[in-house]
N, C-alpha and C. Protein backbone atom coordinates (compact mmCIF):
# COMPACT_ATOMS: atom_id res chain seq x y z
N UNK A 1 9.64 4.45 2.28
CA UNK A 1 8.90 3.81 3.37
C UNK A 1 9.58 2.53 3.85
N UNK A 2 10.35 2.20 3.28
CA UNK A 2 11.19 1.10 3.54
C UNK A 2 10.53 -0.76 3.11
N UNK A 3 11.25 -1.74 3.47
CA UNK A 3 10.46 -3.25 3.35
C UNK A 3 8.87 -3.22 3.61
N UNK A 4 8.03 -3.53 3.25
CA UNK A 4 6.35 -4.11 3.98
C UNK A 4 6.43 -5.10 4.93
N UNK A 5 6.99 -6.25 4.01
CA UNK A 5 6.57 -7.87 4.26
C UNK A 5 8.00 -7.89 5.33
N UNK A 6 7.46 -7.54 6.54
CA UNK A 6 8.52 -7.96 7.25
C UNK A 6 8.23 -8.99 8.45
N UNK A 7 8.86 -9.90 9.22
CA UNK A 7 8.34 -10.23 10.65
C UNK A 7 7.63 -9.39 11.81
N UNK A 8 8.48 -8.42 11.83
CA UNK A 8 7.57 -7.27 12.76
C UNK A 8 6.73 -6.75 11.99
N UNK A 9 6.67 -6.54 11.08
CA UNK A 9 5.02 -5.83 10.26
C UNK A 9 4.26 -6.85 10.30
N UNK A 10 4.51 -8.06 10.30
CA UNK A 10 3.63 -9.61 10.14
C UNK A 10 2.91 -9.27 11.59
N UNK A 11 4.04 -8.86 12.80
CA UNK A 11 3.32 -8.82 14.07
C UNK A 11 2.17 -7.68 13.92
N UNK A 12 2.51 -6.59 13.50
CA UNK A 12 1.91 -5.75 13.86
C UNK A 12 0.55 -5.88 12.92
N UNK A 13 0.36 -6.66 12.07
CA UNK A 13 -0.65 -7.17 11.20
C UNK A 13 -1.47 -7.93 12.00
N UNK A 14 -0.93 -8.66 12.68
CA UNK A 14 -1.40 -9.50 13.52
C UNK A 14 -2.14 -9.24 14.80
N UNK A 15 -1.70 -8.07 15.24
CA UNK A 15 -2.33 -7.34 15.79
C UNK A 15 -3.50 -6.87 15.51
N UNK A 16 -3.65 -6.11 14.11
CA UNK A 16 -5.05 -5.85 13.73
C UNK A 16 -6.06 -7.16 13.75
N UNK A 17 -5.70 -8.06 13.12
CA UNK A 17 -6.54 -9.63 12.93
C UNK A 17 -7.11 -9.81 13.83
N UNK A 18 -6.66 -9.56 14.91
CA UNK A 18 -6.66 -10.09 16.90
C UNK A 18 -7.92 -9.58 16.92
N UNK A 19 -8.18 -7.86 16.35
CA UNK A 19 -9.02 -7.00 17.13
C UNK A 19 -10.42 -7.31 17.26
N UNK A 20 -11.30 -7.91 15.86
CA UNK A 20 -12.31 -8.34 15.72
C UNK A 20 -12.53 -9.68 16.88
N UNK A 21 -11.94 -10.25 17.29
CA UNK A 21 -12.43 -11.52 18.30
C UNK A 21 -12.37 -10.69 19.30
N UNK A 22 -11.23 -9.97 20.38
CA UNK A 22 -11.19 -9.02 20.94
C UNK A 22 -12.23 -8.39 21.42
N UNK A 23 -12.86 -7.53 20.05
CA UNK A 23 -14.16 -6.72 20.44
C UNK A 23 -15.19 -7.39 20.86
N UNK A 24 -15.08 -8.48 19.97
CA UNK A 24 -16.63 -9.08 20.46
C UNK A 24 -16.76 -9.72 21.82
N UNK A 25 -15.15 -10.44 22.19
CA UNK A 25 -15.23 -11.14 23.50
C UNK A 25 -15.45 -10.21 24.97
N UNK A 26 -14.78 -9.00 24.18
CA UNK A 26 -15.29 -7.60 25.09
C UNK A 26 -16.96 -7.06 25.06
N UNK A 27 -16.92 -7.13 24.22
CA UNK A 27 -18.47 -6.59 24.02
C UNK A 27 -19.77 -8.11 24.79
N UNK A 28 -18.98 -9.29 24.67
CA UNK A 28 -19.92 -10.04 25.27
C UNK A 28 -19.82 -10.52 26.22
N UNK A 29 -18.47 -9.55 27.13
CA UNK A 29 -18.09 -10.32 28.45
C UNK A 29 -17.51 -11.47 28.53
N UNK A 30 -17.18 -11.97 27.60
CA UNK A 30 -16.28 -12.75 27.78
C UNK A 30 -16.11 -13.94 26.61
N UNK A 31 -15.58 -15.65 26.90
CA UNK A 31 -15.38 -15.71 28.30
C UNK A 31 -13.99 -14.94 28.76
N UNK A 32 -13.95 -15.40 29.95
CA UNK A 32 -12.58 -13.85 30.65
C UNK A 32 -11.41 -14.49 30.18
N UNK A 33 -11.36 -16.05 30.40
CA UNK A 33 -9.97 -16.54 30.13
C UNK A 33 -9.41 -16.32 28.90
N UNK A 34 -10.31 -16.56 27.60
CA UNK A 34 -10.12 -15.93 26.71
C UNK A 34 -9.63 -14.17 25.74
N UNK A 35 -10.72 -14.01 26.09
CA UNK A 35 -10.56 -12.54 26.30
C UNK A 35 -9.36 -11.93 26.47
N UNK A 36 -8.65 -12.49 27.94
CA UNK A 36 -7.60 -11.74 28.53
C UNK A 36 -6.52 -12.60 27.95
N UNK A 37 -6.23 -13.70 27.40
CA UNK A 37 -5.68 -14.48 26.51
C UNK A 37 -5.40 -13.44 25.15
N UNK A 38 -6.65 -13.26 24.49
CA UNK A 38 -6.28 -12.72 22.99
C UNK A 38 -5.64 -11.25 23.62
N UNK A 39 -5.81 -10.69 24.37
CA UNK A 39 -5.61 -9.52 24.67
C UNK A 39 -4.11 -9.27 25.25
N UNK A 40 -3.83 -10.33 25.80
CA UNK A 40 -2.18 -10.50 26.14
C UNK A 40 -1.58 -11.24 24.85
N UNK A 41 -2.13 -11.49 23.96
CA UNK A 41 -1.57 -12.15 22.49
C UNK A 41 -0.95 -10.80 22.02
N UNK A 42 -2.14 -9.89 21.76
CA UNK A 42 -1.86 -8.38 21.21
C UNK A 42 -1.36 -7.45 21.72
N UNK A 43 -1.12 -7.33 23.03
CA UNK A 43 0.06 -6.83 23.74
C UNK A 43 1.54 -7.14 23.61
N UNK A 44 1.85 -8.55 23.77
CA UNK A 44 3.05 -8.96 23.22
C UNK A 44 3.43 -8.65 21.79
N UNK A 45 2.41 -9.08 20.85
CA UNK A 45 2.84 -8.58 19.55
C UNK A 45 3.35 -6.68 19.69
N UNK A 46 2.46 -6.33 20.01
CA UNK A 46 2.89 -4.79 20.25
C UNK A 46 4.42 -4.50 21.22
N UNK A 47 4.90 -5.41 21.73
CA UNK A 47 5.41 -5.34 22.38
C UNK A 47 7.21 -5.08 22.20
N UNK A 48 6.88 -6.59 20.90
CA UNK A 48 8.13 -7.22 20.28
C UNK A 48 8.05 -6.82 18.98
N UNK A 49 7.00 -6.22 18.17
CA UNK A 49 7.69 -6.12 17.17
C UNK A 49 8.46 -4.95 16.73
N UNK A 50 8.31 -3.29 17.88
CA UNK A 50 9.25 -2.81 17.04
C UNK A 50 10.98 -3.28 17.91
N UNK A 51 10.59 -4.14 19.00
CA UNK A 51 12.39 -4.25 19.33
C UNK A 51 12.82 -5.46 17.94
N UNK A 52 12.17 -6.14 17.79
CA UNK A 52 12.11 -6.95 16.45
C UNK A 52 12.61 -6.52 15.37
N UNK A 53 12.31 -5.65 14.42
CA UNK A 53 12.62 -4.74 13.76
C UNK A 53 13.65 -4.12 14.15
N UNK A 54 14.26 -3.60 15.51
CA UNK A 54 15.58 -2.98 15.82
C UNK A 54 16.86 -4.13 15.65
N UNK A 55 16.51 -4.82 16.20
CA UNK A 55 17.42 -6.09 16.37
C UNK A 55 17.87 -6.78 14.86
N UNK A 56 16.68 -6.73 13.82
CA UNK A 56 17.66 -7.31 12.43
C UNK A 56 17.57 -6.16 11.89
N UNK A 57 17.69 -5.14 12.13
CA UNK A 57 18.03 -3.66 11.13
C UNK A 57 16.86 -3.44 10.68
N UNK A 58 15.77 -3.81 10.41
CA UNK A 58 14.52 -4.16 9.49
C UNK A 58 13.61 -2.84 10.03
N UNK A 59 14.09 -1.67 10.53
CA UNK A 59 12.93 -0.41 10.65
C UNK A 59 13.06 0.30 9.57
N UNK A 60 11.45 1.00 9.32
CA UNK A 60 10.95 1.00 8.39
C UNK A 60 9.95 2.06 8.84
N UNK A 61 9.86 3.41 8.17
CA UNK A 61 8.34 3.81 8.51
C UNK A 61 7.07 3.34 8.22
N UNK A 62 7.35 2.15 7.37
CA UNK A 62 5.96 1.21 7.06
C UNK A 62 5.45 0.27 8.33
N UNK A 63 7.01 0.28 9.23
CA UNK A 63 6.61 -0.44 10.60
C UNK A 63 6.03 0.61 11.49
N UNK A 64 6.35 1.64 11.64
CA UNK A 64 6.40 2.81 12.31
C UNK A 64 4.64 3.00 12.13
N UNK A 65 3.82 3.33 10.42
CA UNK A 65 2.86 3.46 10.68
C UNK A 65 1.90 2.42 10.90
N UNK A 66 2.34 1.23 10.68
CA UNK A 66 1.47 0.19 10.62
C UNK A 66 1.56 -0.27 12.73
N UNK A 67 2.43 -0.16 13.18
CA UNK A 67 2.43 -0.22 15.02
C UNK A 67 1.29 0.83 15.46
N UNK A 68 1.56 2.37 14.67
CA UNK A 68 0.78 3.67 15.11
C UNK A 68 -0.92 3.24 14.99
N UNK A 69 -0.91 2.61 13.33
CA UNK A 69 -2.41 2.23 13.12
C UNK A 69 -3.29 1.06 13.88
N UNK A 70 -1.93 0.18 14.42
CA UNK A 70 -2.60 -1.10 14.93
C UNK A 70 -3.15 -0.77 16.34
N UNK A 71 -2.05 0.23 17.08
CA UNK A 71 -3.04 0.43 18.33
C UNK A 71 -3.99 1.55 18.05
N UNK A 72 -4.11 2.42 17.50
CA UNK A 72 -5.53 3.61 17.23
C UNK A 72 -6.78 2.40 17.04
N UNK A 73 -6.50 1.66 15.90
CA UNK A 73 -7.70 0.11 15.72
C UNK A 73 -7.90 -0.36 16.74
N UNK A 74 -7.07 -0.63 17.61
CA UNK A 74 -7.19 -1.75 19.03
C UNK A 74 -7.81 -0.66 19.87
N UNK A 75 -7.18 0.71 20.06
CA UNK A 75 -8.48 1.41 21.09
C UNK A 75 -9.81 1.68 20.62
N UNK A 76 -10.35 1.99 19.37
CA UNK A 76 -11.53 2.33 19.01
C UNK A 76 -12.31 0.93 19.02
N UNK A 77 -11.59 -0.19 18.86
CA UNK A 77 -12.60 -1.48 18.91
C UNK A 77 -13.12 -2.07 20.16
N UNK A 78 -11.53 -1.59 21.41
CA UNK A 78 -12.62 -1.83 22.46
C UNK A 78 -13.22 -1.11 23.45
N UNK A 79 -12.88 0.00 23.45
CA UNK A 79 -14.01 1.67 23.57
C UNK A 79 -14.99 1.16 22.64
N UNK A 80 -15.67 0.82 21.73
CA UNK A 80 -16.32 1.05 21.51
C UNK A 80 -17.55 -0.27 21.70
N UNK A 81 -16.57 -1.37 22.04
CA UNK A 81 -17.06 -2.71 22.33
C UNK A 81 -17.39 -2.31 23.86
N UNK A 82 -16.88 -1.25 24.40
CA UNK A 82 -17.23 -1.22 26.03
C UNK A 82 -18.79 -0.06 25.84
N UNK A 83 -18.75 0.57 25.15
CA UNK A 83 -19.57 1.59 25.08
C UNK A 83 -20.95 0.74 25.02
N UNK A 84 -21.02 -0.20 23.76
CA UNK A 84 -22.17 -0.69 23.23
C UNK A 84 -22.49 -2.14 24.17
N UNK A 85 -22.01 -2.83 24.81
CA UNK A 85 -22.30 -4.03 25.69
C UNK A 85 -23.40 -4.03 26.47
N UNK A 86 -23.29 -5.10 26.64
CA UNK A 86 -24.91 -5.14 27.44
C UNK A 86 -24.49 -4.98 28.47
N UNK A 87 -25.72 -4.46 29.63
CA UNK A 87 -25.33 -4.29 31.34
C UNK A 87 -24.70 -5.25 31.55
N UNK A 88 -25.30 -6.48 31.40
CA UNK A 88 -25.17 -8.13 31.84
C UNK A 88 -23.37 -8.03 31.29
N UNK A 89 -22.63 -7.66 31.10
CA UNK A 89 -21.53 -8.03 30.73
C UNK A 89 -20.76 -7.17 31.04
N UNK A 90 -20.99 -6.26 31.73
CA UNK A 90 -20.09 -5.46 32.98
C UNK A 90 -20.49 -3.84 32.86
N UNK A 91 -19.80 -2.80 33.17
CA UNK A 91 -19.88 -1.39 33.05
C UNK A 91 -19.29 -1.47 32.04
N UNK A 92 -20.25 0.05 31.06
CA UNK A 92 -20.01 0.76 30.28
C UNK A 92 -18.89 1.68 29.82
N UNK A 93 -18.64 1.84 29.34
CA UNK A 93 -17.35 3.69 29.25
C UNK A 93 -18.51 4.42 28.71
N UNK A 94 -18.79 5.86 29.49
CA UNK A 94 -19.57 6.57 28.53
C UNK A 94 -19.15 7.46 27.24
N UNK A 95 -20.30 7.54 26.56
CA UNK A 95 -20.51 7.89 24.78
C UNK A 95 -19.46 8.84 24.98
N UNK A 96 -19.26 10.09 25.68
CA UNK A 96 -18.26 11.20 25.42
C UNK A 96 -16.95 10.74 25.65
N UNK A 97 -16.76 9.98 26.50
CA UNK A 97 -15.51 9.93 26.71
C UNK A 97 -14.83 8.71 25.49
N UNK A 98 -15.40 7.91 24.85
CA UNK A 98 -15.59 7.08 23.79
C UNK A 98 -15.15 7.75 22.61
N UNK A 99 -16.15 9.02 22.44
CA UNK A 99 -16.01 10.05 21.42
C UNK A 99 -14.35 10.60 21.42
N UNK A 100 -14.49 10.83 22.61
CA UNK A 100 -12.76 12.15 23.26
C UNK A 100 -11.97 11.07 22.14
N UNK A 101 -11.89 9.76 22.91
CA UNK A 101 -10.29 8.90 22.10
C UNK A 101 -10.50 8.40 20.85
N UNK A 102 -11.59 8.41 20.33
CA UNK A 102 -11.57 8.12 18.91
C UNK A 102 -11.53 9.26 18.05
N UNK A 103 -11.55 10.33 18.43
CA UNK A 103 -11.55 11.79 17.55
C UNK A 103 -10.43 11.95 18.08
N UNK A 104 -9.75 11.63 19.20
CA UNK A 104 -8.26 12.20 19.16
C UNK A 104 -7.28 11.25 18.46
N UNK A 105 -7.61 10.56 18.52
CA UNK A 105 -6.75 9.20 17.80
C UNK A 105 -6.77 9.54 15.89
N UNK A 106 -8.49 10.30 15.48
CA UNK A 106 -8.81 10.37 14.18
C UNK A 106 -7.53 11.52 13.94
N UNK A 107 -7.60 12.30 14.88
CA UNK A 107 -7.20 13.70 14.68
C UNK A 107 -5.30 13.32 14.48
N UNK A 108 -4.87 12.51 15.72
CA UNK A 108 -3.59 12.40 15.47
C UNK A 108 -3.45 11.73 14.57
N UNK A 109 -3.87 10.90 14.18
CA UNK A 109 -3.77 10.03 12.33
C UNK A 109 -3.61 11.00 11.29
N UNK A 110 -4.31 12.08 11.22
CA UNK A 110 -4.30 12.61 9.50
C UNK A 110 -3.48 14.09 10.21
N UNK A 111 -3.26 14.17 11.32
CA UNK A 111 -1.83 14.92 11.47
C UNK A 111 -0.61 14.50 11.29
N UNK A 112 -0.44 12.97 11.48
CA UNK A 112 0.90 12.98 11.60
C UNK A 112 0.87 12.58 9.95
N UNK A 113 0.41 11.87 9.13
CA UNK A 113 0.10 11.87 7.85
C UNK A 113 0.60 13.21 7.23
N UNK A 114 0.50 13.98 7.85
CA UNK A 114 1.09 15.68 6.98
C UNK A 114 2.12 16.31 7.28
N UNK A 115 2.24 15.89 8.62
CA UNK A 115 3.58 16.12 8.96
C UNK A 115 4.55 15.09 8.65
N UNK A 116 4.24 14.00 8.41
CA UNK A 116 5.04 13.13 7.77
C UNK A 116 5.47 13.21 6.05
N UNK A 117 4.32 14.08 5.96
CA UNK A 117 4.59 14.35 4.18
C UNK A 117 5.43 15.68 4.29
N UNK A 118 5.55 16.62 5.41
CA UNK A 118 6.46 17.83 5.02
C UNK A 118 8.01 17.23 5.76
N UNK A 119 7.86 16.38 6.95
CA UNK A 119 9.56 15.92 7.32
C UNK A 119 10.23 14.71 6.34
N UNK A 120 8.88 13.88 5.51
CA UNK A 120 9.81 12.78 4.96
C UNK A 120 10.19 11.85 5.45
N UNK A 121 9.39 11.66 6.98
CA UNK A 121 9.63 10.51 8.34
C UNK A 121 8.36 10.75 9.04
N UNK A 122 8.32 9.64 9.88
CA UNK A 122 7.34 9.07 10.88
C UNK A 122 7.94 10.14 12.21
N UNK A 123 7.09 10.86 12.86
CA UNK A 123 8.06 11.50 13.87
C UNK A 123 7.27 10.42 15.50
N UNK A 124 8.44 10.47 16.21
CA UNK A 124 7.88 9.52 17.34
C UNK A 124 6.32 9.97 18.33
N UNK A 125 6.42 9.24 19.23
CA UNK A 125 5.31 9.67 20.23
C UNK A 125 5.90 11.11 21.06
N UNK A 126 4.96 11.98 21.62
CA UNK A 126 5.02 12.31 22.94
C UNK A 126 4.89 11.50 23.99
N UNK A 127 5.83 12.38 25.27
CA UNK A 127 5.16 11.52 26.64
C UNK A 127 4.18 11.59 26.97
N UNK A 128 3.51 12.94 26.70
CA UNK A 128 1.97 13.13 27.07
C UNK A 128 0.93 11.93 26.41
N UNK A 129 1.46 11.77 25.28
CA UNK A 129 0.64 10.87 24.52
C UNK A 129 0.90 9.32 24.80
N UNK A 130 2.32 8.83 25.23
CA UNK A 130 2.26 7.51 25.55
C UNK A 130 1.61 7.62 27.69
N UNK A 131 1.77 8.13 27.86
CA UNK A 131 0.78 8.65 29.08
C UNK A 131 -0.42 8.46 28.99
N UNK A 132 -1.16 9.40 27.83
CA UNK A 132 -2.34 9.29 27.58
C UNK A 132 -3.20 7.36 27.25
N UNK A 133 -1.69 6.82 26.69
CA UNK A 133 -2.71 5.56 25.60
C UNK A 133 -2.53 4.55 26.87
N UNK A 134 -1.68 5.07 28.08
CA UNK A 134 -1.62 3.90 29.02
C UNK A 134 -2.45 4.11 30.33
N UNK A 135 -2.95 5.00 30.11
CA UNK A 135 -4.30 5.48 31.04
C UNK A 135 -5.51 4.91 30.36
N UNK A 136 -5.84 5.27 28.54
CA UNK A 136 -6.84 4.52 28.12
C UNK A 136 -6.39 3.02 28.59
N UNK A 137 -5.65 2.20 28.64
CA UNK A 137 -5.37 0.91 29.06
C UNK A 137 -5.65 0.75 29.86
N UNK A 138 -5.48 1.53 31.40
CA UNK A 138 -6.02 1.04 32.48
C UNK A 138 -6.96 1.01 32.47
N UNK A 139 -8.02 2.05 31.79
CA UNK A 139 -9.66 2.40 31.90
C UNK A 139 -9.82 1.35 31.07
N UNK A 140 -9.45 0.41 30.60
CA UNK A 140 -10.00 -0.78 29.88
C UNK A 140 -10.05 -1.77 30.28
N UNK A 141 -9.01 -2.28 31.03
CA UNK A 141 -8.98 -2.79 32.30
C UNK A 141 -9.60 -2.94 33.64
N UNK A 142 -9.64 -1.72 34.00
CA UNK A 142 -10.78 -1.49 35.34
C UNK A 142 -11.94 -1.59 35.00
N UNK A 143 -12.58 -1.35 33.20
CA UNK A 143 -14.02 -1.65 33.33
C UNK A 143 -13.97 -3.18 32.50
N UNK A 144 -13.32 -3.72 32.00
CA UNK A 144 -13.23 -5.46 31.85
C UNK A 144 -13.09 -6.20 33.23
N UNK A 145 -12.43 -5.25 34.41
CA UNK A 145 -12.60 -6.47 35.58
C UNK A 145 -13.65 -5.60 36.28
N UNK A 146 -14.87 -4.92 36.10
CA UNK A 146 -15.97 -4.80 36.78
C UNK A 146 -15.62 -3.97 37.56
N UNK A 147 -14.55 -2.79 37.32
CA UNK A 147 -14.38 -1.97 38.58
C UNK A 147 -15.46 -1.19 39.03
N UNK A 148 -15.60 -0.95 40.47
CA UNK A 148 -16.74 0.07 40.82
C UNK A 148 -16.72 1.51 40.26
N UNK A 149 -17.96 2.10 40.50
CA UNK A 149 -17.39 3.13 39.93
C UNK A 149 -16.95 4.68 40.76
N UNK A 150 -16.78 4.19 41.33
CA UNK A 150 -15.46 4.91 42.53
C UNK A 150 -14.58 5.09 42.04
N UNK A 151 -14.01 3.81 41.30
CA UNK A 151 -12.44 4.04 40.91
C UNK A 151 -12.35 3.91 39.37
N UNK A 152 -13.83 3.54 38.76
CA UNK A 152 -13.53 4.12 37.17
C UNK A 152 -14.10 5.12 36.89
N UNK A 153 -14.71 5.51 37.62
CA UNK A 153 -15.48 7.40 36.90
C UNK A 153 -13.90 8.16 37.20
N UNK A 154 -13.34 8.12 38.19
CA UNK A 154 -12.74 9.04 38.31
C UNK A 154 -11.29 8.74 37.39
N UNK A 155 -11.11 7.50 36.93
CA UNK A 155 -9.95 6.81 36.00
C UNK A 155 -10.03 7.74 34.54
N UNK A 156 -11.40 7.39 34.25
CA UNK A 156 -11.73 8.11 32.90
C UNK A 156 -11.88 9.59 33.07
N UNK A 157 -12.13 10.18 33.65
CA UNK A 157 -11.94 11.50 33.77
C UNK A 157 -9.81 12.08 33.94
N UNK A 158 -9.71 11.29 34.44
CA UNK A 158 -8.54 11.51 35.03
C UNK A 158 -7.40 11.37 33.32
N UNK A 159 -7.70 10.12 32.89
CA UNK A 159 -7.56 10.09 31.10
C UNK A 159 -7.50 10.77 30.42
N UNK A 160 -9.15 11.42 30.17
CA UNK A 160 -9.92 12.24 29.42
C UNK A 160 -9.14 13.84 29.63
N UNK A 161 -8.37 14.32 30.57
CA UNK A 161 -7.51 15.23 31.01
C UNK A 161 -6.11 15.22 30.42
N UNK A 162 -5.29 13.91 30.41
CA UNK A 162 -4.70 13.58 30.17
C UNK A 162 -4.43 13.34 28.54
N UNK A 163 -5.56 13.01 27.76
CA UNK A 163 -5.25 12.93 26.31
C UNK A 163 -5.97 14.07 25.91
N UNK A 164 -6.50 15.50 26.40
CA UNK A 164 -6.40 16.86 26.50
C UNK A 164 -5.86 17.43 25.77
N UNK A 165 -4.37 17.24 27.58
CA UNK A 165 -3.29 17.92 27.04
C UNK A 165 -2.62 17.34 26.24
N UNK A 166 -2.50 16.20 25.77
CA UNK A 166 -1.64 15.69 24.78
C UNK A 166 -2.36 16.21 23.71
N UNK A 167 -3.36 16.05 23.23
CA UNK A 167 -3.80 16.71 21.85
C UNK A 167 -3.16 18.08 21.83
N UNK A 168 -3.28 18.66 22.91
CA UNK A 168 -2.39 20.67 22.49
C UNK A 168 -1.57 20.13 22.25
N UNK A 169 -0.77 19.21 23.23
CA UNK A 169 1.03 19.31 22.67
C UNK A 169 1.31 18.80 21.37
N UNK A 170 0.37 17.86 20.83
CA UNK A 170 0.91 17.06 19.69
C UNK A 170 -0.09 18.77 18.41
N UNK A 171 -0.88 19.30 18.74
CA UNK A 171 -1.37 20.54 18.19
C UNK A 171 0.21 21.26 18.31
N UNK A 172 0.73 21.56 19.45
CA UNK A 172 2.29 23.00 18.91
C UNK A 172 3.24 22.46 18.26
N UNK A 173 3.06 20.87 18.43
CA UNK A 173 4.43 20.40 17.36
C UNK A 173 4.55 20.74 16.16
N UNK A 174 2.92 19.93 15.93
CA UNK A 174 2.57 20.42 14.18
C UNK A 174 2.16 21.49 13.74
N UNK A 175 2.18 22.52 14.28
CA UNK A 175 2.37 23.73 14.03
C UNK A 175 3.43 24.22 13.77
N UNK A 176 4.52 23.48 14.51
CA UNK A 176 5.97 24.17 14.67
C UNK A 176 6.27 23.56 13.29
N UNK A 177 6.18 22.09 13.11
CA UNK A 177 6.29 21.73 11.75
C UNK A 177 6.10 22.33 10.45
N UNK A 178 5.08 22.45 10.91
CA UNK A 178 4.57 22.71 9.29
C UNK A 178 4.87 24.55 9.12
N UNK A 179 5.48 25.10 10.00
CA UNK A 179 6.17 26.64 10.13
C UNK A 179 7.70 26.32 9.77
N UNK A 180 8.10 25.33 10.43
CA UNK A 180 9.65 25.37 10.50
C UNK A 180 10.63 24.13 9.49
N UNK A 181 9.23 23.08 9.21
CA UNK A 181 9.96 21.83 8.57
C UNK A 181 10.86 21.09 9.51
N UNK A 182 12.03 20.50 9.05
CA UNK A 182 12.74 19.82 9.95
C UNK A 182 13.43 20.29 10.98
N UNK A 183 13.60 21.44 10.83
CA UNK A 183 14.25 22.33 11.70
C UNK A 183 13.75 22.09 13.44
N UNK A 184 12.39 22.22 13.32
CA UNK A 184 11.47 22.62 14.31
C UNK A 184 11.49 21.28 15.25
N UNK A 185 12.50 20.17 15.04
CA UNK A 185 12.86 19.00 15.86
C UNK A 185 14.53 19.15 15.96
N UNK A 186 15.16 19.69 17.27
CA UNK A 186 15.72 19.57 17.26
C UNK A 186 16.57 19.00 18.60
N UNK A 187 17.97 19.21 18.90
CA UNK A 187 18.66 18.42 20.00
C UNK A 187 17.90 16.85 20.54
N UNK A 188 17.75 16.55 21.13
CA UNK A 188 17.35 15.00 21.36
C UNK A 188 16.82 14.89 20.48
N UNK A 189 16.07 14.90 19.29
CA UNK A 189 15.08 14.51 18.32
C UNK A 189 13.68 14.99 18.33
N UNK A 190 13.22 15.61 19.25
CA UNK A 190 11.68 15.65 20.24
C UNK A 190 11.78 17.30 21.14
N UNK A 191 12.60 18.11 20.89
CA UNK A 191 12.34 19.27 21.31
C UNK A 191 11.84 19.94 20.28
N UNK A 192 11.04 20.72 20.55
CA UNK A 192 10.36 21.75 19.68
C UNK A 192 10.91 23.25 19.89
N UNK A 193 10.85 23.94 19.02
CA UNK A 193 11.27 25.52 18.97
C UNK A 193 9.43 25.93 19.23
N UNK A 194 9.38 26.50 20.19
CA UNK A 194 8.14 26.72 20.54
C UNK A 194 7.80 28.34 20.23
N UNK A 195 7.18 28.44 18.88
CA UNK A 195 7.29 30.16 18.58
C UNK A 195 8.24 31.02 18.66
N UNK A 196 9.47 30.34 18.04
CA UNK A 196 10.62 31.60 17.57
C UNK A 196 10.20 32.30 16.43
């Protein structure tokens, strides 16, 4: 698994710490300056620590899962800080769509956990899936700045489609995995043998 105690694992630690003030400043509306303060704190950390880690040699799949775990924590805290808020502190995200990213997030956690125990490595993101976590971002966004819901019903739906299909695709990888082992990643790192 490589070093723990590293600077970029410190970030990405740091990241989790963030989340609890985060939720609540979400969940109570604010205040905004704040809020959007801690929230651009934990973006940057996410930002820099795995080029951090590239830059003094220092990667590590302990960085790899501890980045993976810090944002799954950071979406379920404030999905779920948006779900439970009072009117008085802006629009809601509704319960299902709340449900969708925290069961897909549960689901890609104790998959890649097994597929990481049959390759012996952290395997990277999909595009579908870094697609998917930057659509939940906007929908976090549009309902922290009070968007109407013109343009967030149809945001979250539009998401909710979007981390879908990423659940199948990240579903045929690990299938292919756990059929083929290392094999089943091959040429760029991220192609799959799709049912040979």
């Amino acid at each position: 698994m490589g070093p723990f105690w590293t600077l970029a694992n410190g970030l990405s630690l740091s990241r989790v710490l963030l989340l609890g003030p985060i939720a609540w400043l979400v969940y109570r509306g604010g205040p905004v300056g704040w809020m959007f303060g801690l929230i651009g704190v934990a973006i940057a950390t996410d930002f820099f620590d795995g080029r951090l880690a590239r830059s003094r040699g220092a990667v590590s799949e302990w960085g790899k899962v501890l980045d993976a775990t810090a944002d799954k924590l950071a979406a379920a805290a404030v999905t779920l800080a948006l779900l439970t808020r009072p009117e008085s502190a802006g629009p809601s995200l509704p319960l299902w769509f709340v449900l969708l990213a925290i069961t897909r997030d549960a689901i890609l956690a104790v998959g890649g956990l097994i597929q990481t125990r049959r390759l012996g490595r952290f395997t990277s993101s999909l595009w579908s899936g870094k697609v998917a976590v930057t659509l939940l971002a906007l929908v976090v966004v549009a309902a922290l700045a009070k968007a109407p819901p013109g343009l967030l019903t149809p945001l979250v739906w539009g998401t909710a489609l979007v981390m879908g299909i990423s659940l199948a695709e990240y579903f045929v990888r690990f299938r292919a995995i756990l059929r083929y082992g290392p094999e089943a990643l091959e040429a760029d790192g991220n192609a799959l043998r799709r049912g040979q």
